[in-house]
PDB file of N, CA and C in Angstrom:
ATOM      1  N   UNK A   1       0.832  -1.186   0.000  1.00  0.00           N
ATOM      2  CA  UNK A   1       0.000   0.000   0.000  1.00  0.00           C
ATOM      3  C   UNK A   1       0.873   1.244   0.000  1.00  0.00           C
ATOM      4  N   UNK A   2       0.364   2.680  -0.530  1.00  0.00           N
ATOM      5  CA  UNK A   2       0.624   3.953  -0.647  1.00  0.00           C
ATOM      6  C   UNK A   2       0.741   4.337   0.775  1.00  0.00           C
ATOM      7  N   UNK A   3       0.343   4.035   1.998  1.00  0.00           N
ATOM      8  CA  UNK A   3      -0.304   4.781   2.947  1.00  0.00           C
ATOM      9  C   UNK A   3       0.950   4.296   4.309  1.00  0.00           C
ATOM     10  N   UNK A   4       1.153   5.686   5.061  1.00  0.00           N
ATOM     11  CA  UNK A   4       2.120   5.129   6.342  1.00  0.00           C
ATOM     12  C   UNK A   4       1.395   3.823   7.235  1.00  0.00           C
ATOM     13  N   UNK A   5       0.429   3.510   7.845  1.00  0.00           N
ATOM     14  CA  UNK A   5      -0.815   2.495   7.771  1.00  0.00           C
ATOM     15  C   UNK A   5      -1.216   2.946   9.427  1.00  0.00           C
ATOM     16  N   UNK A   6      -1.880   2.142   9.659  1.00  0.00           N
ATOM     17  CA  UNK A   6      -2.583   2.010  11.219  1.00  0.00           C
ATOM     18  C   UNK A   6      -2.105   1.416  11.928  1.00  0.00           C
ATOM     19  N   UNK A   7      -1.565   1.830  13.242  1.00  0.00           N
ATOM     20  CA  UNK A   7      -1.082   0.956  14.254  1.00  0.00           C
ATOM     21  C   UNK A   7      -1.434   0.155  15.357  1.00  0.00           C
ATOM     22  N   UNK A   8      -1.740  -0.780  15.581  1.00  0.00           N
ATOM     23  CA  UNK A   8      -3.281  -1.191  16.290  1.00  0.00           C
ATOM     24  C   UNK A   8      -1.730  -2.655  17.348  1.00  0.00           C
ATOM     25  N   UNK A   9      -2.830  -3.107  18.441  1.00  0.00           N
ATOM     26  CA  UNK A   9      -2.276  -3.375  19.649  1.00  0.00           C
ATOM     27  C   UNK A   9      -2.635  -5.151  18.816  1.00  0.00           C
ATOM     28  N   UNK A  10      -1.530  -6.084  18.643  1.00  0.00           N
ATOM     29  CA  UNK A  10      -1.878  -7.596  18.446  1.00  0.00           C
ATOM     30  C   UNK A  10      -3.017  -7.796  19.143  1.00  0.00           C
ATOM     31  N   UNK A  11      -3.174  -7.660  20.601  1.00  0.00           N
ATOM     32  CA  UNK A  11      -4.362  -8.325  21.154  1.00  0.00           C
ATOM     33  C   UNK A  11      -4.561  -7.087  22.392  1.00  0.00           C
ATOM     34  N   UNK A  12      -6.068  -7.282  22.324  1.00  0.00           N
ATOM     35  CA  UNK A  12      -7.215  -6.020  22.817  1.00  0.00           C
ATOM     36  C   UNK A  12      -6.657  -6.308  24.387  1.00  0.00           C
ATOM     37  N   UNK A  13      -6.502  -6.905  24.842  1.00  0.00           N
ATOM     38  CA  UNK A  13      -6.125  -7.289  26.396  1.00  0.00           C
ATOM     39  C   UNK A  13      -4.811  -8.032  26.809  1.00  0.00           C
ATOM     40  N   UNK A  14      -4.073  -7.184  27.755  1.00  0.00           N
ATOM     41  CA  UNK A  14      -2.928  -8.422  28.132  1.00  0.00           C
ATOM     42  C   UNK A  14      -2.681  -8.675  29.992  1.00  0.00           C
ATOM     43  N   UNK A  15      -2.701 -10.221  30.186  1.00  0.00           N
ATOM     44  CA  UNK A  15      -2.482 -10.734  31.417  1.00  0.00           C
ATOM     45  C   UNK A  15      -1.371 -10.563  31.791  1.00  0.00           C
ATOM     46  N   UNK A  16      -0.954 -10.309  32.709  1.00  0.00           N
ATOM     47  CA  UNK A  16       0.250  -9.974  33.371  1.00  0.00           C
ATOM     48  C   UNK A  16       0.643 -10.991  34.445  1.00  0.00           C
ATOM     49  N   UNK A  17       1.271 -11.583  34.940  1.00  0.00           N
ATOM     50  CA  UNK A  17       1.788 -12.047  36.518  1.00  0.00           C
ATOM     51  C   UNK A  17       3.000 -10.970  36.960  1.00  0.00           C
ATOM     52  N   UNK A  18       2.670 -11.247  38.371  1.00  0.00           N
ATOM     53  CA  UNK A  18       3.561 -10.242  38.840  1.00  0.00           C
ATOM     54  C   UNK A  18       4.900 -10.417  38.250  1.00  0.00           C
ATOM     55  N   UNK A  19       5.131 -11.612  38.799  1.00  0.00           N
ATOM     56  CA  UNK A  19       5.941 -12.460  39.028  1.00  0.00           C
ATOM     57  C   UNK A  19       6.721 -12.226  37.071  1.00  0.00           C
ATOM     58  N   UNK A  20       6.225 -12.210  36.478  1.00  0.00           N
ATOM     59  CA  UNK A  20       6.856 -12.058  34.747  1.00  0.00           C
ATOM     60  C   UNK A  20       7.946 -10.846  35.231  1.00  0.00           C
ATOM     61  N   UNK A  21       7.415 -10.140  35.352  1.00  0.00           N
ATOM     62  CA  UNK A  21       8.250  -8.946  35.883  1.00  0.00           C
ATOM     63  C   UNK A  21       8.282  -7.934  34.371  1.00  0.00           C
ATOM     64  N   UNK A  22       8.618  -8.139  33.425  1.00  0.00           N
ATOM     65  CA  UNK A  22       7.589  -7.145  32.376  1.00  0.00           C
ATOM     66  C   UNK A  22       6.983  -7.812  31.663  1.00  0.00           C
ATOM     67  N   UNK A  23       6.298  -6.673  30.984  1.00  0.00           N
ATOM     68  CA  UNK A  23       5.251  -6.919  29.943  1.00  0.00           C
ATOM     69  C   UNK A  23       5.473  -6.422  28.389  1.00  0.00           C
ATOM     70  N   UNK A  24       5.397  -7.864  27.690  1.00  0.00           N
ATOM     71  CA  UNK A  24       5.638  -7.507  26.121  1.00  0.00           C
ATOM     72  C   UNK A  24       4.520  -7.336  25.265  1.00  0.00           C
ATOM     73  N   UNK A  25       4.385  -5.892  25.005  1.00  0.00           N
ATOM     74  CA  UNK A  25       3.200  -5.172  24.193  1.00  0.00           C
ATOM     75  C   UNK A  25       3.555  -5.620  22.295  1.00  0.00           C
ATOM     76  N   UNK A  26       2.723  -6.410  21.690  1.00  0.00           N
ATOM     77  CA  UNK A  26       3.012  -6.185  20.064  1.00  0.00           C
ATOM     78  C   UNK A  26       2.436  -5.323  19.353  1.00  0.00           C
ATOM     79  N   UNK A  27       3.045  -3.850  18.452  1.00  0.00           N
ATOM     80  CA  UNK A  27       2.157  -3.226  17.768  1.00  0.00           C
ATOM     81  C   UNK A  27       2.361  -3.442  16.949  1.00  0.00           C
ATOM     82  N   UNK A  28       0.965  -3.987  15.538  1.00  0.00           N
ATOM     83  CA  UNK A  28       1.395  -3.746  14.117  1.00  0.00           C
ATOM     84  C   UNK A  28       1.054  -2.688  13.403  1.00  0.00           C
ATOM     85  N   UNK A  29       1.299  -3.014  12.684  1.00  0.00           N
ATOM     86  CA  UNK A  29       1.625  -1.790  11.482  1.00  0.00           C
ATOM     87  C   UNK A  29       0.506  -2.189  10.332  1.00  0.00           C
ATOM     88  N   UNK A  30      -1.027  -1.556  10.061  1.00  0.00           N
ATOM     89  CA  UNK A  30      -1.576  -2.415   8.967  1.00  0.00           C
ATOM     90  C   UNK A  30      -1.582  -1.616   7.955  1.00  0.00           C
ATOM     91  N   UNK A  31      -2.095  -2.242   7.195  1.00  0.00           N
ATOM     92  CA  UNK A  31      -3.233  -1.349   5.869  1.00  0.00           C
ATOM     93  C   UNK A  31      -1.950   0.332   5.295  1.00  0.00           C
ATOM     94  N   UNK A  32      -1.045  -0.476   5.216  1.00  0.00           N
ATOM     95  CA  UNK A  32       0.571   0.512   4.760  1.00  0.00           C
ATOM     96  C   UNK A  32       1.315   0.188   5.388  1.00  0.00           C
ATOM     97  N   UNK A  33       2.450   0.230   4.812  1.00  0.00           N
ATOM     98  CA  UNK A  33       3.959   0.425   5.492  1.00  0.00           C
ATOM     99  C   UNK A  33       4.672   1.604   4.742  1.00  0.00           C
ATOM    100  N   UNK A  34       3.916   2.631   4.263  1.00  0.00           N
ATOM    101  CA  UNK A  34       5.360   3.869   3.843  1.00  0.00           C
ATOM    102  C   UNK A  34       6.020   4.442   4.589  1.00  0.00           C
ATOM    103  N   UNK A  35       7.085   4.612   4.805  1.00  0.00           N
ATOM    104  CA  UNK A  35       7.873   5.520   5.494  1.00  0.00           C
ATOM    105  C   UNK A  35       8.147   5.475   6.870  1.00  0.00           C
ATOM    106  N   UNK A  36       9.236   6.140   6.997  1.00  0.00           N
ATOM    107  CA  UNK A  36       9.227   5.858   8.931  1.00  0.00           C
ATOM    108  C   UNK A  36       8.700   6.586   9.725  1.00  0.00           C
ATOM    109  N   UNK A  37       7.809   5.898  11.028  1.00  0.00           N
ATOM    110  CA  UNK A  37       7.196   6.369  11.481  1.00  0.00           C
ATOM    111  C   UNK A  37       7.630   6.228  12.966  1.00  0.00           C
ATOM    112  N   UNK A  38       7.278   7.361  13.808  1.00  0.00           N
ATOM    113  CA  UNK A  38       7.584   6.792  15.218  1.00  0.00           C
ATOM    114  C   UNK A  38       6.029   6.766  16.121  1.00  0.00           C
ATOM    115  N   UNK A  39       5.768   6.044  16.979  1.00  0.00           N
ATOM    116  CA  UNK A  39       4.503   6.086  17.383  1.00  0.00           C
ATOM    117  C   UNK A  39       4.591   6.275  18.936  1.00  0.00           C
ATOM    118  N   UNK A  40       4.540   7.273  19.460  1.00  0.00           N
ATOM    119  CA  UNK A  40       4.570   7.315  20.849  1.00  0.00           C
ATOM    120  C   UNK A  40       3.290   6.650  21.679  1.00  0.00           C
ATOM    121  N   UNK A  41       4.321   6.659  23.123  1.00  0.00           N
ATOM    122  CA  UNK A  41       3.064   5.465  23.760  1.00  0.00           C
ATOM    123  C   UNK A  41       3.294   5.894  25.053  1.00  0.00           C
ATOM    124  N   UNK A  42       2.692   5.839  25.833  1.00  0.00           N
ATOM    125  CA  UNK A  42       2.949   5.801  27.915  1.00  0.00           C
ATOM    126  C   UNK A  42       1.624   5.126  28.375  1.00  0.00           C
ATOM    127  N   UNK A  43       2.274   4.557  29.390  1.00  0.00           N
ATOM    128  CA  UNK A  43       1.252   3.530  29.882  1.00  0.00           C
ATOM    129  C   UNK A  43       0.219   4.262  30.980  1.00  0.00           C
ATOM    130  N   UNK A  44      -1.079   3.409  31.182  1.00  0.00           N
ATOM    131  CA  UNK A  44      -1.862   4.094  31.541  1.00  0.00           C
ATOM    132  C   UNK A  44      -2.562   3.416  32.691  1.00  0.00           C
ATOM    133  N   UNK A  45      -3.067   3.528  33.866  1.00  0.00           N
ATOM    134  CA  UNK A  45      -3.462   2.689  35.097  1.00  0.00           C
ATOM    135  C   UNK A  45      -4.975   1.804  34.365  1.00  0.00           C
ATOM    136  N   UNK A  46      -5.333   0.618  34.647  1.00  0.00           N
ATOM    137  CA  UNK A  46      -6.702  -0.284  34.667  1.00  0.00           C
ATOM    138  C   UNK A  46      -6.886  -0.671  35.905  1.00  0.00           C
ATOM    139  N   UNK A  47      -6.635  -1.836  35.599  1.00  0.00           N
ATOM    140  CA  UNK A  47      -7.299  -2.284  36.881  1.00  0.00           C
ATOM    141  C   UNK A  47      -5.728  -2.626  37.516  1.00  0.00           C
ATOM    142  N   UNK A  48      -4.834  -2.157  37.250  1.00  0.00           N
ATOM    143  CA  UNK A  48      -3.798  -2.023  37.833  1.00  0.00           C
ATOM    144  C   UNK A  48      -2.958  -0.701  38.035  1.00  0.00           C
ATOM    145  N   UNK A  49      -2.506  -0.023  39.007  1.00  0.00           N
ATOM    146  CA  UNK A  49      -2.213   1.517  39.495  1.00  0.00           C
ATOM    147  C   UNK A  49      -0.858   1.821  39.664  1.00  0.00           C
ATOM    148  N   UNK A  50      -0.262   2.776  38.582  1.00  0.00           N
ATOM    149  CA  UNK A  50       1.012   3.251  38.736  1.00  0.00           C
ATOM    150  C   UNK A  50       1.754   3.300  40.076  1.00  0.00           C
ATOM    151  N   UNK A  51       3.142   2.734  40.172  1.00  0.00           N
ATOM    152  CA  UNK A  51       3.331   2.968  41.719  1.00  0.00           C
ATOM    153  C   UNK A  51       3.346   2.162  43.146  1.00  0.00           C
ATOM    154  N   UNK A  52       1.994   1.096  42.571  1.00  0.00           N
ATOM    155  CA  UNK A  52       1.523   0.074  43.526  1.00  0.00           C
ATOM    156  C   UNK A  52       1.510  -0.832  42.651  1.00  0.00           C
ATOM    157  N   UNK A  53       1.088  -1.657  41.490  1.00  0.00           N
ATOM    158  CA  UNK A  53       1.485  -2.356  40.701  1.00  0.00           C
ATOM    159  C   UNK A  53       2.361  -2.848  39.218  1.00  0.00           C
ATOM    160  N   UNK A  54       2.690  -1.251  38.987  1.00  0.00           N
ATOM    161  CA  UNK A  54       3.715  -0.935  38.364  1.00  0.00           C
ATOM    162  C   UNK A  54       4.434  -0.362  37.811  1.00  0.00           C
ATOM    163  N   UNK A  55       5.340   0.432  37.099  1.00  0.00           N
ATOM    164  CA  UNK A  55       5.757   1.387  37.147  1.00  0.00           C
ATOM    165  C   UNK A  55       5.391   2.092  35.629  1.00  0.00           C
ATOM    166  N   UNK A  56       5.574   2.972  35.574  1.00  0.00           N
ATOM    167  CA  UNK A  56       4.957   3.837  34.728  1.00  0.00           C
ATOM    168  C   UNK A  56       6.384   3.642  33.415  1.00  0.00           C
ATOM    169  N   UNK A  57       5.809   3.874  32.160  1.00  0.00           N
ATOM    170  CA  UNK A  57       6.979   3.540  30.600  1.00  0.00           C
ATOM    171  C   UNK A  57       6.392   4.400  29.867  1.00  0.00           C
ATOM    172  N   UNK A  58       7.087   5.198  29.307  1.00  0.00           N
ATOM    173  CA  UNK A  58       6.957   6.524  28.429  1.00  0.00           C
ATOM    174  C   UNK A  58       8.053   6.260  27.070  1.00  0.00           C
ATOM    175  N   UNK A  59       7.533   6.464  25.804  1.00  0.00           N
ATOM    176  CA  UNK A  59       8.504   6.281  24.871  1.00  0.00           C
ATOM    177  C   UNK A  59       8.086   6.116  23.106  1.00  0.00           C
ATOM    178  N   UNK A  60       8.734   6.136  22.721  1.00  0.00           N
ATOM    179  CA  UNK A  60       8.315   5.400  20.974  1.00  0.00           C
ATOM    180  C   UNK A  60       8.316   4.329  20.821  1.00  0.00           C
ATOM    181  N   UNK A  61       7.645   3.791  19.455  1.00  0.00           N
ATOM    182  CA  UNK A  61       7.749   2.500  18.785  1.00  0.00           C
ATOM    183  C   UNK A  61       8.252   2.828  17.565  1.00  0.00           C
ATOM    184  N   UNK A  62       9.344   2.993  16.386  1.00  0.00           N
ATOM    185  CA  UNK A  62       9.925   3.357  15.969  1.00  0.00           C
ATOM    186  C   UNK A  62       9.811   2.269  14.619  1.00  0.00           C
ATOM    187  N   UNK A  63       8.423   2.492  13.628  1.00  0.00           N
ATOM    188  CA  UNK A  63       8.995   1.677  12.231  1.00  0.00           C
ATOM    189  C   UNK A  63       9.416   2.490  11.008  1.00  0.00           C
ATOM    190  N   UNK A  64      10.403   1.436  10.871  1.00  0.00           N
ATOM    191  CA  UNK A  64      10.995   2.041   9.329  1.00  0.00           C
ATOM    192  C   UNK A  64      10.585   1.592   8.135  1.00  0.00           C
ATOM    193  N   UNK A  65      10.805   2.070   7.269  1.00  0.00           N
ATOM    194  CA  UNK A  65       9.706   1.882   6.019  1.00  0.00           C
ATOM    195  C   UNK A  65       9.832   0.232   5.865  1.00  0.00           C
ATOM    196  N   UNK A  66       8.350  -0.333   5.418  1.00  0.00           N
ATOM    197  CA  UNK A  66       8.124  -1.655   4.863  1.00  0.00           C
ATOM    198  C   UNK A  66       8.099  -2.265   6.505  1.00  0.00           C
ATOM    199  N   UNK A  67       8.675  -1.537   7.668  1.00  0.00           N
ATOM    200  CA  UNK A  67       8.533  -2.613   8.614  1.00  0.00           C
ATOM    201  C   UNK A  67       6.854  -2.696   8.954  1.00  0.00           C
ATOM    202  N   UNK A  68       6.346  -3.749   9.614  1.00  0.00           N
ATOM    203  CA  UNK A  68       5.146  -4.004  10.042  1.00  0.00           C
ATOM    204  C   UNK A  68       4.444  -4.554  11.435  1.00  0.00           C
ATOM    205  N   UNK A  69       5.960  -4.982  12.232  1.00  0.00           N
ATOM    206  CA  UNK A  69       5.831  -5.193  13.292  1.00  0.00           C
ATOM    207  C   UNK A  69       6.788  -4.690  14.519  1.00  0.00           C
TER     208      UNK A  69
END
């Protein structure tokens, strides 16, 4: 495709154990891959609270052209 594309989360929900100790987020890249893009992100409290269950991540996701994941 022509188009930089949409960046959408692999899956709508993710389980955590404490115990994992982090958490691996997948974003793809759909419907285009032109050009490089950076996609900023910071995490946000649910049913779990900055501080008391975990710590707060501020930053980019960084694709370069044709990448998709």
């Amino acid at each position: 495709d022509d188009h930089s594309g949409l960046f959408v989360f692999d899956n709508d929900e993710k389980d955590v154990v404490e115990s994992d100790g982090l958490a691996q987020i997948t974003v793809l890249r759909t419907s285009g891959a032109r050009g490089r893009i950076r996609v900023p992100f910071i995490t946000q409290d649910g049913t779990a609270l900055i501080g008391r269950d975990y710590l707060t991540k501020e930053g980019e996701v960084i694709f370069e052209n044709n990448e998709n994941q």
